[in-house]
Protein backbone atom coordinates (compact mmCIF):
# COMPACT_ATOMS: atom_id res chain seq x y z
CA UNK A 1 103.07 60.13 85.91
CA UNK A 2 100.63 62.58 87.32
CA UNK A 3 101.56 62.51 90.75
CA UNK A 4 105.76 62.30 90.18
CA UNK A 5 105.28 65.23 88.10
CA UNK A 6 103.92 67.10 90.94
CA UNK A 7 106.35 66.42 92.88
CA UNK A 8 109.15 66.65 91.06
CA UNK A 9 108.15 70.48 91.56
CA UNK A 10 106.62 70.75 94.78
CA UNK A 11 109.45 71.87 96.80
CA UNK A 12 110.18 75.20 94.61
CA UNK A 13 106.49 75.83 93.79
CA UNK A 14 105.70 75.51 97.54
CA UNK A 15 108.41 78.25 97.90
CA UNK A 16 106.96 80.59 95.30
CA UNK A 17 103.85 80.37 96.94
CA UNK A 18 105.88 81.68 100.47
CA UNK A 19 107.08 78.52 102.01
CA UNK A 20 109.76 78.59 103.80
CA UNK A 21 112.35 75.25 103.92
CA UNK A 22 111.13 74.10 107.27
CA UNK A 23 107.05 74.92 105.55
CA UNK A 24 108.45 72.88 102.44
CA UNK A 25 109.67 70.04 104.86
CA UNK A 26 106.78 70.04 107.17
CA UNK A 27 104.42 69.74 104.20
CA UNK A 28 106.11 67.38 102.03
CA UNK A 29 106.44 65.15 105.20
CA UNK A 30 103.01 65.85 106.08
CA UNK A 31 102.10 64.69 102.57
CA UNK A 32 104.05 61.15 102.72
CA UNK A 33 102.88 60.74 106.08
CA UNK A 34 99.45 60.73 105.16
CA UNK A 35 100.02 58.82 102.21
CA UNK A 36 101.42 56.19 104.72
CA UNK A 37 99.26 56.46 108.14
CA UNK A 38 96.15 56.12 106.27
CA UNK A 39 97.09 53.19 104.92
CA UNK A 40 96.42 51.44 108.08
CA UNK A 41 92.58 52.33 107.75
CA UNK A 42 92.45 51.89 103.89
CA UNK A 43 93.86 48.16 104.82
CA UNK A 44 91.56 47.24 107.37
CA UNK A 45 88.61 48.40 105.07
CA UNK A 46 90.13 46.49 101.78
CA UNK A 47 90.66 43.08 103.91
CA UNK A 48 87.07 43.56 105.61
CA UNK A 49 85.36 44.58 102.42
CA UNK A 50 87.50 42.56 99.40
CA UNK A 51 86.65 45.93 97.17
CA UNK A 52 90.30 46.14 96.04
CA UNK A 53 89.35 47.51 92.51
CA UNK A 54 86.89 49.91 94.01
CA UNK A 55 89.49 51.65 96.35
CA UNK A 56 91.79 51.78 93.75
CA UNK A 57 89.51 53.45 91.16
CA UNK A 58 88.76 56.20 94.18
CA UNK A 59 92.44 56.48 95.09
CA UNK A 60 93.73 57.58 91.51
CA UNK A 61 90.47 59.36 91.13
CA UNK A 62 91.58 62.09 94.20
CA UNK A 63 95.33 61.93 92.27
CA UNK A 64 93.49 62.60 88.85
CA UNK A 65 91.66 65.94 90.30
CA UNK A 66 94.27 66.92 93.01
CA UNK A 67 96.96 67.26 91.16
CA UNK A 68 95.93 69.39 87.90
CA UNK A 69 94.07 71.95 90.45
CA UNK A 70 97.65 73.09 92.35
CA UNK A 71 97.95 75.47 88.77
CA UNK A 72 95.19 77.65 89.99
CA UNK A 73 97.13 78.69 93.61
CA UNK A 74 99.04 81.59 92.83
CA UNK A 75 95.75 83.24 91.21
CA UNK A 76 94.61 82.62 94.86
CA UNK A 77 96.75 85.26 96.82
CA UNK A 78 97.57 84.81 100.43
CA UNK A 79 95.15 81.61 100.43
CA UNK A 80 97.04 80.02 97.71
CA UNK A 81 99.83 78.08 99.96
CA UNK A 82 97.06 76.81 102.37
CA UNK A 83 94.92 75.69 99.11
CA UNK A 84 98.13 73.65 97.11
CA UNK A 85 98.78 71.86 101.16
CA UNK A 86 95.36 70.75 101.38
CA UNK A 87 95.23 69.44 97.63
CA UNK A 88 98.92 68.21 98.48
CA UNK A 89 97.53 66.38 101.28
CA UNK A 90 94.02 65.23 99.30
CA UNK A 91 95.80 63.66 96.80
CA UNK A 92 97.97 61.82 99.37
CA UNK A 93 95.49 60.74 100.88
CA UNK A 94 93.96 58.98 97.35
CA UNK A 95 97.69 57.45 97.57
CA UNK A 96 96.43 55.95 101.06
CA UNK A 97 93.27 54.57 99.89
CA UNK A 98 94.39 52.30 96.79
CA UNK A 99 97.65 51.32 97.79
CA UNK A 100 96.96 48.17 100.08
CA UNK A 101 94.54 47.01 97.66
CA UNK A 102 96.70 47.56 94.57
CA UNK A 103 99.50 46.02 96.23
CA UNK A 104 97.13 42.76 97.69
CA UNK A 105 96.20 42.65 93.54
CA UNK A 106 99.92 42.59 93.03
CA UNK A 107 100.98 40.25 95.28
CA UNK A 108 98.47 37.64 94.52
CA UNK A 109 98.90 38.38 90.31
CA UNK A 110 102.66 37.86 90.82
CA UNK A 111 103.16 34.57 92.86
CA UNK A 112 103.31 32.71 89.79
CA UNK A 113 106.68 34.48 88.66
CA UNK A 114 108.17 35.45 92.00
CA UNK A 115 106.76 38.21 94.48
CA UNK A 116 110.45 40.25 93.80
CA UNK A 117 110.64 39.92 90.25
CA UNK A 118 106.83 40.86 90.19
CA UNK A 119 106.73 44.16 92.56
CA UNK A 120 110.62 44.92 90.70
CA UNK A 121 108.78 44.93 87.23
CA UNK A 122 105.92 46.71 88.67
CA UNK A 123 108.08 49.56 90.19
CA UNK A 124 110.02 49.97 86.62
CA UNK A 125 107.14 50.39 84.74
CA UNK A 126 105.64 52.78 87.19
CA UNK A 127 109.04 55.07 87.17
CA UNK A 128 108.27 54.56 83.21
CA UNK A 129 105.23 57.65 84.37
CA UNK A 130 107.51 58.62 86.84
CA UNK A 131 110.22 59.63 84.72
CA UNK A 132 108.17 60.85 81.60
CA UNK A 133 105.65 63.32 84.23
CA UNK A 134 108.74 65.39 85.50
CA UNK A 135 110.06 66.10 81.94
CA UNK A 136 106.51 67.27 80.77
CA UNK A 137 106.16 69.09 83.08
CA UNK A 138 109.99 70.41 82.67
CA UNK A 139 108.72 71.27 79.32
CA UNK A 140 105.84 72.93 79.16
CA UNK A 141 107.15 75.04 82.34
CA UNK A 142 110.40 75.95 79.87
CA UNK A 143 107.55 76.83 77.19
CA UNK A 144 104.28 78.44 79.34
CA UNK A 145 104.96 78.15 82.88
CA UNK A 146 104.97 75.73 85.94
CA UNK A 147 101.32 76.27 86.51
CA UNK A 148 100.35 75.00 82.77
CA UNK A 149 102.76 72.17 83.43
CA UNK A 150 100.61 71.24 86.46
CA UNK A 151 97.58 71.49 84.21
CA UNK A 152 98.52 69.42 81.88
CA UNK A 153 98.79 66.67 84.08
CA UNK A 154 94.75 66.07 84.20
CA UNK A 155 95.23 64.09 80.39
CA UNK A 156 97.50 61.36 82.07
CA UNK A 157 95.25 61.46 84.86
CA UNK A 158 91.96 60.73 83.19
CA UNK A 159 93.64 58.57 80.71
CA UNK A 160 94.71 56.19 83.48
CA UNK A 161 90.93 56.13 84.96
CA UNK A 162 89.79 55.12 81.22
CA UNK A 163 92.77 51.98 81.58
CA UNK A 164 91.60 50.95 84.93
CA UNK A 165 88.25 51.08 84.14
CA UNK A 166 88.59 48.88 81.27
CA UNK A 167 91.32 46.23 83.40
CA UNK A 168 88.46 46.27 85.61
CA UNK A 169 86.06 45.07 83.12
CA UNK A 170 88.37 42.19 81.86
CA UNK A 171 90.44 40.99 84.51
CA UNK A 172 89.22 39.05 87.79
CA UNK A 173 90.48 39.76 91.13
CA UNK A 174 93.60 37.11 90.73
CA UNK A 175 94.04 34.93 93.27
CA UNK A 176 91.65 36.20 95.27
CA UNK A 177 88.37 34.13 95.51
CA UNK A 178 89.05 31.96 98.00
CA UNK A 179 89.98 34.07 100.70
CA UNK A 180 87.47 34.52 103.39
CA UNK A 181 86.36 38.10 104.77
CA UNK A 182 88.62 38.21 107.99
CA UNK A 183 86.76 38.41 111.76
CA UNK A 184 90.20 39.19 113.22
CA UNK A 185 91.76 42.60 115.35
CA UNK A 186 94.22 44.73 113.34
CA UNK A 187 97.22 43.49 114.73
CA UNK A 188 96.49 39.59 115.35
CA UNK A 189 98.49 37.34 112.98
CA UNK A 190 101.44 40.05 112.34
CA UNK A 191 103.81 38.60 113.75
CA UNK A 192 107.17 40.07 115.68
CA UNK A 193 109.14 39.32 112.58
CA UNK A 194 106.99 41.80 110.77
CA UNK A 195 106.81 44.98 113.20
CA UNK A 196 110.74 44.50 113.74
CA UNK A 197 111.12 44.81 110.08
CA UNK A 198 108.76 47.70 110.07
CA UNK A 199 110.53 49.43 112.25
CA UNK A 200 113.63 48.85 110.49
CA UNK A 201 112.25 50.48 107.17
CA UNK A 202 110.39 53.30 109.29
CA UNK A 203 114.23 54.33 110.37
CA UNK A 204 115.07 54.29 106.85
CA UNK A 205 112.36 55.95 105.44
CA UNK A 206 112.97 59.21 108.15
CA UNK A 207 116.51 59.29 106.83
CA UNK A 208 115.66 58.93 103.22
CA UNK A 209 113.85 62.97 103.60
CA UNK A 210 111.73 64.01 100.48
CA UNK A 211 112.31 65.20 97.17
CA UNK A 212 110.29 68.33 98.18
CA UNK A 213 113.26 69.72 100.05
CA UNK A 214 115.72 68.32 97.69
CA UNK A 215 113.92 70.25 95.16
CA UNK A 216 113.62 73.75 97.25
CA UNK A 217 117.55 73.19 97.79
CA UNK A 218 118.67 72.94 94.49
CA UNK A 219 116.66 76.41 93.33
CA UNK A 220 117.03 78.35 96.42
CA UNK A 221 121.31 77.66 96.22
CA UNK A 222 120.48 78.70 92.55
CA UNK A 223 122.61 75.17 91.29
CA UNK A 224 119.92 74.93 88.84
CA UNK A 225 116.86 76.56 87.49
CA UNK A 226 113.22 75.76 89.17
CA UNK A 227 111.98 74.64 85.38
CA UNK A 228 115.05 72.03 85.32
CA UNK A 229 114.45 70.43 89.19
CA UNK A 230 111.81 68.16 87.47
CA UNK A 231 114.28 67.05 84.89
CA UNK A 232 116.73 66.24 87.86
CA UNK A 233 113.49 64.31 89.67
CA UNK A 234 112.98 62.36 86.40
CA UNK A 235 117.00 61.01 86.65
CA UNK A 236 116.37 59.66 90.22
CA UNK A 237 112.97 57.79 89.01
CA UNK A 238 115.21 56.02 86.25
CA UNK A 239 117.77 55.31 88.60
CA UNK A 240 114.51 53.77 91.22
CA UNK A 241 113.66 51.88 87.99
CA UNK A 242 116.94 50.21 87.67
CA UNK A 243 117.31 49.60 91.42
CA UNK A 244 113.88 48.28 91.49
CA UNK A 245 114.33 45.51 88.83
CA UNK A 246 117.78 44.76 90.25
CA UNK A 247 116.34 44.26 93.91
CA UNK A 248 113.50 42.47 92.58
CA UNK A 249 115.68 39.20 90.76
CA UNK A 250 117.81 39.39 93.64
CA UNK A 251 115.55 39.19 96.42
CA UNK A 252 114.07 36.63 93.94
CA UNK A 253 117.44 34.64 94.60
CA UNK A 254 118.56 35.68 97.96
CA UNK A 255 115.91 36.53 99.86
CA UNK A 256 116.08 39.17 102.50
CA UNK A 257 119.67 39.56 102.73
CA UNK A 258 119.22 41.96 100.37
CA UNK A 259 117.61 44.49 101.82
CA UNK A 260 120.91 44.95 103.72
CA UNK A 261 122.07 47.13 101.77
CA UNK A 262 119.13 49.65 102.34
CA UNK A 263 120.82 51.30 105.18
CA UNK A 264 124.13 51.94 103.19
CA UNK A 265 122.91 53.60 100.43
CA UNK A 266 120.21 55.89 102.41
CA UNK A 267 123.14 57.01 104.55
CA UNK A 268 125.45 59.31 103.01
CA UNK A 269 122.25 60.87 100.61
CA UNK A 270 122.14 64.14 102.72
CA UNK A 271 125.54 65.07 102.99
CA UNK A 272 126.47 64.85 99.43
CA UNK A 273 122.78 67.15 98.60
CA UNK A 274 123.20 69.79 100.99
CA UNK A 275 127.49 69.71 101.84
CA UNK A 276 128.81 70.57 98.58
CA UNK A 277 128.18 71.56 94.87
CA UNK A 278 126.29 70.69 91.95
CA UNK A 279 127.78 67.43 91.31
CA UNK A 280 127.92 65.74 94.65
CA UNK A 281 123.90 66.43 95.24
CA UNK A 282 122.77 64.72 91.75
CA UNK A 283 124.78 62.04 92.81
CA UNK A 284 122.95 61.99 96.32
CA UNK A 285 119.72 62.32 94.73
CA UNK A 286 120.21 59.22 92.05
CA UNK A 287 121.09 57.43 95.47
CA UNK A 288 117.75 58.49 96.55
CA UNK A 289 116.40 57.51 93.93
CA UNK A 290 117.52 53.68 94.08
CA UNK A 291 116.76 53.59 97.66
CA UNK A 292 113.51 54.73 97.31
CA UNK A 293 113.38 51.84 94.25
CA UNK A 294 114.29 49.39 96.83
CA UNK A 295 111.73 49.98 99.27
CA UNK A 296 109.18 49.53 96.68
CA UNK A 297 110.41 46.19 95.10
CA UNK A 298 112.08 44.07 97.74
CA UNK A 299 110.54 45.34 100.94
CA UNK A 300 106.62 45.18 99.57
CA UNK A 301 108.14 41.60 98.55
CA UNK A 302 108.95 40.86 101.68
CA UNK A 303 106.02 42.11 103.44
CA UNK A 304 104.11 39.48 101.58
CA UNK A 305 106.16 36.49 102.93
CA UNK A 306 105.61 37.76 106.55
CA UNK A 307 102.48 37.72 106.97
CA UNK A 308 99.22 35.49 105.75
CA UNK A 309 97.30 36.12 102.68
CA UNK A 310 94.07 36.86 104.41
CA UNK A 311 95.72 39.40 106.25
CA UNK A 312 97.81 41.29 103.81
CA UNK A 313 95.97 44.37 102.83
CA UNK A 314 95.76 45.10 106.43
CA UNK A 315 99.76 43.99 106.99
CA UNK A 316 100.86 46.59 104.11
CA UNK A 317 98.52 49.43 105.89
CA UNK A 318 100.15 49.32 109.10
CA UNK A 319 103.49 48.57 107.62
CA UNK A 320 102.71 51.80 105.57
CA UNK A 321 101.94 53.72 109.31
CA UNK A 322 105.29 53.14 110.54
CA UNK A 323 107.06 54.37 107.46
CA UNK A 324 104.26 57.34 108.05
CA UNK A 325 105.04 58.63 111.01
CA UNK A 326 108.53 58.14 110.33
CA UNK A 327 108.17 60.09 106.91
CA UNK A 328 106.46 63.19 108.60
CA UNK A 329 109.49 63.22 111.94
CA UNK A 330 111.81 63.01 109.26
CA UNK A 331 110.43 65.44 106.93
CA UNK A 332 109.79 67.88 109.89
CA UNK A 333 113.50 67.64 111.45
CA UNK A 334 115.24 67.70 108.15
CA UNK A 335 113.00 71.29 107.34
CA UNK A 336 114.18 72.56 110.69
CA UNK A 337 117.48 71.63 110.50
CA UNK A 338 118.16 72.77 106.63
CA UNK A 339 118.58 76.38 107.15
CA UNK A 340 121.59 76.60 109.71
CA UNK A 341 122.15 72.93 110.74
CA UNK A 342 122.95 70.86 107.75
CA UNK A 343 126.07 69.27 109.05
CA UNK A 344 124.03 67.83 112.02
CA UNK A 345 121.67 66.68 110.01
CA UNK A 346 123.86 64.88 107.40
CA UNK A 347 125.76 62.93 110.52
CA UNK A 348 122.32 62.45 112.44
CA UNK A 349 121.48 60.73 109.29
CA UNK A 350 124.28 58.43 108.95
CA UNK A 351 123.61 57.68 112.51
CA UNK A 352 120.94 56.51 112.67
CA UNK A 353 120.71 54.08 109.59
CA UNK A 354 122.94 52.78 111.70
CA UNK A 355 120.34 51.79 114.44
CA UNK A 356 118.22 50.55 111.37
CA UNK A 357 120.20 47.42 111.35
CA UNK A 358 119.47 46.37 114.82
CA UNK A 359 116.03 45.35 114.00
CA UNK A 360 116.46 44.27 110.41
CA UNK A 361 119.44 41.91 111.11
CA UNK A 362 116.82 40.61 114.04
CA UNK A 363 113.91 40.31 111.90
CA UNK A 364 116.06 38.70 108.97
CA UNK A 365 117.47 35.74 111.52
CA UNK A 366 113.99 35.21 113.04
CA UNK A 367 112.51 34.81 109.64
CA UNK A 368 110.92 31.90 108.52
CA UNK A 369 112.38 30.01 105.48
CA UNK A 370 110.93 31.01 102.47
């Protein structure tokens, strides 16, 4: 809740703060980037140290603070767009440090009902936050203004450190007991299989953009107001809810095969955002908003079927790297290419989910049976 409601806004408060679209792009894909590279460290510490709870509590700790401080950098002057990156980029960074764990306390919490169906439910109930952050904030920026929306987001914050805390008290690592600290190099036991299919979702995560310049595009072509973006943020978390349970049963059922359709539904999202009218880009944006459901169901799913158990935090950090770097060239190019380019950009797009299928069809085929 606290951090979608950030960035349901980001893109147009970045802009009031004197960002331009390739700033807003560079930034936001900055953010995600970090939020994904880092991983790759936070993953080697969480397998070598078993602390899973005690990276997570740290990781929503930097959201909890991060976040709620952005609504003091316009009363900063000229400082106050280098301040709001920096906390952008903080708070990402707390996203880096208790994702592999939380996703290792996932995977081994869920095998009992199915990895899909588990990291599907998980991904509905998070856009659950998702969905209700944006429209508080919507709200209280509508009432006060977009800094007392940010603000407001420290009581969500500090109520979910007062949850953990207590899930930490009751609850024992599931799953988890058995498995030895690990001697092994970072990239022993991942297996071809795995980095094809990282590469695959790296090439759709570059195409997918960020809601950041979404955001900036739908106030600066004045199609709606900056106080409703987050309400338009909140319709593409429901619609990543829905995708997320869907792609969750069925990878359940199917398997892989289902991620096939990953490519397809990433590839037309630019053109119908930036090409044409009002209509056309919500409709874009609730197909960015299922995509981005499907990479966190089925693909985290999958993840844990590729690799071995003893290995998995590490596996979803440097699976998290690829979709990193690929997040900040993505973010970076789109910026550039917003202002006078956005034809190129829409085919470029299409393109290359194209290529994407080359090495998920290969790692798909090569696959072990589940």
């Amino acid at each position: 809740m606290v951090y979608e409601g950030m960035r349901s806004i980001a893109g147009p408060y970045l802009g009031e703060l004197g960002a331009s679209a390739a700033t807003v792009g560079l930034i936001t894909g900055a953010g995600e980037a970090a939020a994904l590279v880092l991983r790759l460290v936070a993953g080697r510490v969480a397998d070598r140290t078993q602390r899973h709870w005690l990276l997570t509590g740290i990781g929503y700790g930097l959201t909890a603070v991060c976040v709620p401080l952005l609504a003091v950098a316009p009363e900063l002057g000229s400082a106050g767009l280098a301040v709001a990156t920096l906390l952008i980029l903080a708070e990402r960074t707390g996203k880096a440090l208790r994702s592999p764990s939380k996703s290792v306390l996932l995977a081994s919490a869920a095998q009992s009902v199915g990895r899909g169906k588990g990291f599907g439910v998980h991904k509905a109930l998070d856009q659950v936050g998702a969905f209700a952050g944006p429209l508080v904030v919507a709200g209280v920026a509508a009432v006060w203004s977009v800094q007392a929306g940010l603000a407001v987001l420290a009581i969500p914050g500090v109520i979910a450190l007062l949850i953990l805390a207590v899930l930490r008290r009751r609850l024992a690592t599931p799953g988890l007991e058995e498995v030895p600290v690990p001697a092994l190099g970072d990239g022993e036991r991942l297996s071809a299989r795995f980095h094809a299919f990282a590469l695959a979702i790296a090439i759709t995560t570059a195409g997918l953009l960020t809601f950041g310049l979404f955001g900036y595009h739908l106030a600066e072509q004045d199609l709606v107001r900056t106080a409703a973006v987050p309400v338009v943020y909140a319709g593409a978390m429901a619609a990543s809810a829905l995708a997320a349970l869907v792609a969750g049963v069925a990878f359940d059922r199917w398997g892989g095969g289902t991620l096939m359709v990953l490519p397809l539904v990433v590839a037309p999202v630019p053109a119908l955002v930036f090409l044409d009218g009002l209509g056309l880009a919500l409709l874009g944006i609730v197909l960015w908003g299922a995509a981005t459901g499907l990479q966190d169901s089925a693909v985290k799913a999958l993840v844990a079927d590729l690799v071995p158990r003893e290995r998995l935090a590490t596996a979803y950090g440097v699976f998290a790297a690829y979709q990193g770097v690929a997040a900040l060239a993505g973010g970076a190019i789109a910026g550039l290419l917003y202002a006078d380019h956005r034809v190129l950009l829409s085919a470029g797009t299409a393109v290359v989910m194209l290529l994407a299928y080359v090495p998920l069809r290969w790692a798909l085929r090569h696959r072990a049976p589940r």
